[in-house]
Structures are given as C-alpha cells and as structure tokens.
N, C-alpha and C. Protein backbone atom coordinates (compact mmCIF):
# COMPACT_ATOMS: atom_id res chain seq x y z
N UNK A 1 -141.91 29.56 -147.87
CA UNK A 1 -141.28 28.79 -146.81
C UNK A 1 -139.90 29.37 -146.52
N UNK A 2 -139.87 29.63 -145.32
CA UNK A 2 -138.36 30.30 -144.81
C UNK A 2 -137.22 29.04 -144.57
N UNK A 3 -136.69 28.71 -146.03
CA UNK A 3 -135.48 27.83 -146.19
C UNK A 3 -133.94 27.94 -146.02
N UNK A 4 -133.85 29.40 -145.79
CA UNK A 4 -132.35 29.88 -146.04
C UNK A 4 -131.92 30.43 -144.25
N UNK A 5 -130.65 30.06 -144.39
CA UNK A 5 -129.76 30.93 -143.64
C UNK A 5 -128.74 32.08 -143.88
N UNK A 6 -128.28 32.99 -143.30
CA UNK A 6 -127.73 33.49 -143.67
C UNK A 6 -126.33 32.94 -144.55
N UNK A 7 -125.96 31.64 -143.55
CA UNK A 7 -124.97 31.71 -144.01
C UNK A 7 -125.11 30.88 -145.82
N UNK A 8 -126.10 30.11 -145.81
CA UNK A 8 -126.44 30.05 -147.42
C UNK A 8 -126.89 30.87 -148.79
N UNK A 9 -126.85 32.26 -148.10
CA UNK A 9 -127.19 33.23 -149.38
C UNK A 9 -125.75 33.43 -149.88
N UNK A 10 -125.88 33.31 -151.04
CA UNK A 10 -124.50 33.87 -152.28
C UNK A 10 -124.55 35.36 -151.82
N UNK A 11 -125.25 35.95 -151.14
CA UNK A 11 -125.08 37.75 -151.26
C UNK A 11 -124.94 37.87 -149.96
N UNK A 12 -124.07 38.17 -149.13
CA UNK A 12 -124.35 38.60 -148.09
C UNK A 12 -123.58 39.95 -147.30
N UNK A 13 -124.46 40.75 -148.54
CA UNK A 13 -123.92 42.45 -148.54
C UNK A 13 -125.31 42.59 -147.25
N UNK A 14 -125.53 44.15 -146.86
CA UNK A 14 -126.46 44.15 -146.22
C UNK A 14 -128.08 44.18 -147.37
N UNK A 15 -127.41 44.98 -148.93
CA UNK A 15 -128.34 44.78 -149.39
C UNK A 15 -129.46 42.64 -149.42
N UNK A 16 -128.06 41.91 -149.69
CA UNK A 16 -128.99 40.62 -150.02
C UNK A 16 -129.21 40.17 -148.89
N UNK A 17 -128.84 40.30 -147.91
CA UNK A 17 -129.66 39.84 -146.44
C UNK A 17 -131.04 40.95 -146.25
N UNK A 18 -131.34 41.92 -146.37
CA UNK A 18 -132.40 42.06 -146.17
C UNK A 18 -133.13 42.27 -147.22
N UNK A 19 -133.07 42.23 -148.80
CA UNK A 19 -134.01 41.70 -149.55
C UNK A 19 -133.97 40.07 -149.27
N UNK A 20 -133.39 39.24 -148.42
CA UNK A 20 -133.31 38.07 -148.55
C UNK A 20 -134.56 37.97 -147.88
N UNK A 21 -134.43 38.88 -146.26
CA UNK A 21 -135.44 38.75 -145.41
C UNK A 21 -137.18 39.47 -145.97
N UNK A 22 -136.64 40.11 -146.53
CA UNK A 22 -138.12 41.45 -147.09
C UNK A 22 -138.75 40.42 -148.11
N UNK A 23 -138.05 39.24 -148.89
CA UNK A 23 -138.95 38.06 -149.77
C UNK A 23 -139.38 37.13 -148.92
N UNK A 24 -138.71 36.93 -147.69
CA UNK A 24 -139.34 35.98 -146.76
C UNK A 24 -138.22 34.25 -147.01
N UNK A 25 -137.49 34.83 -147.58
CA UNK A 25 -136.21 33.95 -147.74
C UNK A 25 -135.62 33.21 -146.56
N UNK A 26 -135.30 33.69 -145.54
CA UNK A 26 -134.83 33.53 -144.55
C UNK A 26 -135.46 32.89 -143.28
N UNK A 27 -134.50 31.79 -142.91
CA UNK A 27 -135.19 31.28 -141.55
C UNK A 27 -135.16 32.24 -140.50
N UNK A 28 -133.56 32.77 -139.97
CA UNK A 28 -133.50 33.46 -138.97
C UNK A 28 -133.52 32.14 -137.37
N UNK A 29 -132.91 31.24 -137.77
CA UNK A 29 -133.19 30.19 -136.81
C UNK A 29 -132.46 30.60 -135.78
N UNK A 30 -131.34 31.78 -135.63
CA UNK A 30 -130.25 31.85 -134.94
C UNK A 30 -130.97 33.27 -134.49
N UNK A 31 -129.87 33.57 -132.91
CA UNK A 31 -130.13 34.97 -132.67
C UNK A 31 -129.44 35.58 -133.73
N UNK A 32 -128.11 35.04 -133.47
CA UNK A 32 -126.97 35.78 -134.87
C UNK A 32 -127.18 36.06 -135.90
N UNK A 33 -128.24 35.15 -136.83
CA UNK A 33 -128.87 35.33 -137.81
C UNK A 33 -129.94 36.57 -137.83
N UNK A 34 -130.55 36.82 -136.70
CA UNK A 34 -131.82 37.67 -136.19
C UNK A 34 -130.84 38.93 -136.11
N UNK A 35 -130.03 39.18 -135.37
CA UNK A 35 -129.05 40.25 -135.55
C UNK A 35 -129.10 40.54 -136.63
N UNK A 36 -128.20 39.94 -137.36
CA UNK A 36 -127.63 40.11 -138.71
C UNK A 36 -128.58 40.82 -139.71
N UNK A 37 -129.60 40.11 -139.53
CA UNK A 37 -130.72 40.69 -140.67
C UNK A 37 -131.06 42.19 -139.82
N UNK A 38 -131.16 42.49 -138.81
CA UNK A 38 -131.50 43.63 -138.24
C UNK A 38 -130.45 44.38 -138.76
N UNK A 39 -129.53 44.68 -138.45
CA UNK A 39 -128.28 45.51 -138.66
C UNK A 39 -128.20 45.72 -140.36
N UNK A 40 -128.51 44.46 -140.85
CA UNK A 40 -128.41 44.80 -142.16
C UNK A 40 -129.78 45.74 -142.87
N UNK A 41 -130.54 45.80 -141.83
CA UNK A 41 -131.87 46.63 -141.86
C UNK A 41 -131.56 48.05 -141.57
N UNK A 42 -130.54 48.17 -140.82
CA UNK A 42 -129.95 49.60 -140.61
C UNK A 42 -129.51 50.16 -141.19
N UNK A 43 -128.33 49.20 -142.01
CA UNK A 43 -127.49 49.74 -142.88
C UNK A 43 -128.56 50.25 -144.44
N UNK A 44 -129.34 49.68 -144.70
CA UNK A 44 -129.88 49.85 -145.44
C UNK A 44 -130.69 51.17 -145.61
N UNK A 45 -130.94 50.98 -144.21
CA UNK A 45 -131.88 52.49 -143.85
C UNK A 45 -130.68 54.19 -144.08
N UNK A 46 -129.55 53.72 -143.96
CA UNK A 46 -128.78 54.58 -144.08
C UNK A 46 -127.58 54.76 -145.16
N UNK A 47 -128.30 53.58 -146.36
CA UNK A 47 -127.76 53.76 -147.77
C UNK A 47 -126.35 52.93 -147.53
N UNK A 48 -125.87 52.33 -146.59
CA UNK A 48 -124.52 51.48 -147.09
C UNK A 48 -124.96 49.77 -147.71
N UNK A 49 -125.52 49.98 -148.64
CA UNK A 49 -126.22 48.44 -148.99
C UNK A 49 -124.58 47.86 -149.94
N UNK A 50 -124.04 47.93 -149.71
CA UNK A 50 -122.15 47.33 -150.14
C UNK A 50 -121.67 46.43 -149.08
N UNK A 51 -122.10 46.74 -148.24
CA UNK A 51 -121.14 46.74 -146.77
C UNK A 51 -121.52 44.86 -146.77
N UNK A 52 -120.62 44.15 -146.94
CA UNK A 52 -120.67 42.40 -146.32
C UNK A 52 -120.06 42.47 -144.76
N UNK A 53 -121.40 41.43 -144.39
CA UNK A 53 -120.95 40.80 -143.24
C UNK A 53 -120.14 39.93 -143.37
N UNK A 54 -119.21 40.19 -141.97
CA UNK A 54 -118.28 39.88 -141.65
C UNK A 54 -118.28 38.43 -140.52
N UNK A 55 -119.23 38.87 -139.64
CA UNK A 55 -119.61 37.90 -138.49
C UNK A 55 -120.57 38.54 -137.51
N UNK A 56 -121.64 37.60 -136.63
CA UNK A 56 -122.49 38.47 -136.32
C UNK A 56 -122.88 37.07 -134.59
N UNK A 57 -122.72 38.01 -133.34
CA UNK A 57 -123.35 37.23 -132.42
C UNK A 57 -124.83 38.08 -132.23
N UNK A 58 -125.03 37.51 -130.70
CA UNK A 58 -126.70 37.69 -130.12
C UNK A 58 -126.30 39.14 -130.55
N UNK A 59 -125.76 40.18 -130.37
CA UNK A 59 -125.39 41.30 -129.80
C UNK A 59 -124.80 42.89 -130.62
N UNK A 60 -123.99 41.77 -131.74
CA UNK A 60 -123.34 43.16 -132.53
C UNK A 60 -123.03 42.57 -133.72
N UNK A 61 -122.71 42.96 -134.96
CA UNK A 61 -122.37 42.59 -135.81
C UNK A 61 -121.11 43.09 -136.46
N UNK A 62 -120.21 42.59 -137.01
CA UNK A 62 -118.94 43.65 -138.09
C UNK A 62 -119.42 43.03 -139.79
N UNK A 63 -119.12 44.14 -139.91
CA UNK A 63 -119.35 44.30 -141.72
C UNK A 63 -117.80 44.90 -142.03
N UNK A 64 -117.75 45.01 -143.46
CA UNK A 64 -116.47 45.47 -143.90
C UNK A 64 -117.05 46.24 -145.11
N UNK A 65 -116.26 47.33 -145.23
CA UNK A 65 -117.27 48.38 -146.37
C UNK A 65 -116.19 47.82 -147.87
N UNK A 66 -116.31 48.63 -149.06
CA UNK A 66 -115.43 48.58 -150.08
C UNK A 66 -114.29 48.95 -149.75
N UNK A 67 -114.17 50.08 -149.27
CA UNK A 67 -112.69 49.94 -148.74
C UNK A 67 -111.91 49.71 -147.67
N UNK A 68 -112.27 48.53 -147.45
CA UNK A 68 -111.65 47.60 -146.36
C UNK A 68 -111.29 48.07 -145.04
N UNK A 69 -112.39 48.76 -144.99
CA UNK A 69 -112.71 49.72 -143.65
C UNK A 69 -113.42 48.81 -142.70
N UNK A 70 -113.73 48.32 -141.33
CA UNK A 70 -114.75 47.39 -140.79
C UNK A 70 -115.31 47.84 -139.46
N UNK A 71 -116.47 47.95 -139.45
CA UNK A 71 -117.14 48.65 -138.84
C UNK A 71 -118.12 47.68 -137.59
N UNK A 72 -118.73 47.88 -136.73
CA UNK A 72 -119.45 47.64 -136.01
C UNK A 72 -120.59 47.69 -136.06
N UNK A 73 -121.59 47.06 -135.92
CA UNK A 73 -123.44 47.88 -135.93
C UNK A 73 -123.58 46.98 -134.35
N UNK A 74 -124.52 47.71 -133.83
CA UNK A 74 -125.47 47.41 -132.56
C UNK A 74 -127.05 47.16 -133.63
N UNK A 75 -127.29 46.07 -133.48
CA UNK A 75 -128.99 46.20 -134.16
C UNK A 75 -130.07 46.65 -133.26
N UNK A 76 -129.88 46.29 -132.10
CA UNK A 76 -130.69 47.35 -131.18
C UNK A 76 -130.69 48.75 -131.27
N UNK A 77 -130.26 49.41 -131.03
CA UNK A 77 -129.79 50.58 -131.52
C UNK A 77 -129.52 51.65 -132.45
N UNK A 78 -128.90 51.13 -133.39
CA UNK A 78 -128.65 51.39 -135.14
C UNK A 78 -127.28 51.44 -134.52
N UNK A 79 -126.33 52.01 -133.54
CA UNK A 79 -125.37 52.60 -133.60
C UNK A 79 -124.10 51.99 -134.74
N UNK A 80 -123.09 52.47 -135.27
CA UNK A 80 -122.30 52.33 -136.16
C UNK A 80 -120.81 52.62 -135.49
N UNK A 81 -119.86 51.83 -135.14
CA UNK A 81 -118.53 52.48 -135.06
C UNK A 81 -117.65 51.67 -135.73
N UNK A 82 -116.69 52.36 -136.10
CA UNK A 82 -115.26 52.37 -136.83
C UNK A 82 -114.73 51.07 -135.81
N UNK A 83 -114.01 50.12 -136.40
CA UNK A 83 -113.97 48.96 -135.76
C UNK A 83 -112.90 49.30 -134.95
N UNK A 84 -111.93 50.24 -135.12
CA UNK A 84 -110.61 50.57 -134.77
C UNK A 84 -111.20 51.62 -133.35
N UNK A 85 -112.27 51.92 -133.15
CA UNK A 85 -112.48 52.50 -132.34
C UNK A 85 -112.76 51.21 -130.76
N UNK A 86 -112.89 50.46 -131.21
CA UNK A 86 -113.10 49.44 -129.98
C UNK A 86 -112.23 49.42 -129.35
C-alpha cells in the first residue's frame, strides 16, 4: 500500500526517495511529489545518490549536494544546473 509522502520519509537524499519509490513506499499524491521522485531517478542514474532535496514544484526540483553546492534538476529532461547559474 502506497502510504508515504515524500515529505514523511526520514531519508530524503535522492538515494531514499527512489528506493522509497522502487519498494512501492510512496503515494506520489502530488505533482511535486511525482517530480521529486523523477529527478531523484536521475540523480541516481548518474551516481549523485547524497544529494537531499531541497524543494520540488510541478516543474523542477533543487537538491543540495555535500558540499553545500545546490543545484537544479528538470525531471523531464534529466538536465542538471548549478543553482547559481539561474
């Protein structure tokens, strides 16, 4: 049964949002939530499983890496930018 939200997981690196989603953990009741798990599907695909979300609408998400670097994802897309680049 999909009981959780994002914002109720204790982990919310990109790794525990999408093992959250890959156990079937997750409602996903939100677009933001639907984002979120996408992007965190990206990041994963491209080895930053550290990176916590930060905040996430219909549209884009920011994460913040270990070193307090914060970045952008498009989940449509995969794209990734340096938050300072906006």
């Amino acid at each position: 049964m999909h009981s959780k939200r994002i914002e109720d997981l204790t982990d919310t690196t990109a790794q525990g949002i999408w093992e959250a989603h890959l156990s079937g953990e997750l409602a996903e009741a939100t677009a933001e939530d639907t984002a979120a798990v996408e992007a965190a599907g990206v990041l994963a695909k491209r080895g930053h499983w550290t990176w916590m979300l930060q905040a996430a609408t219909e549209d884009l998400t920011s994460w913040q890496d270990l070193h307090w670097n914060y970045w952008v994802v498009d989940p449509d897309n995969g794209y990734i930018w340096d938050w300072d680049e906006l």
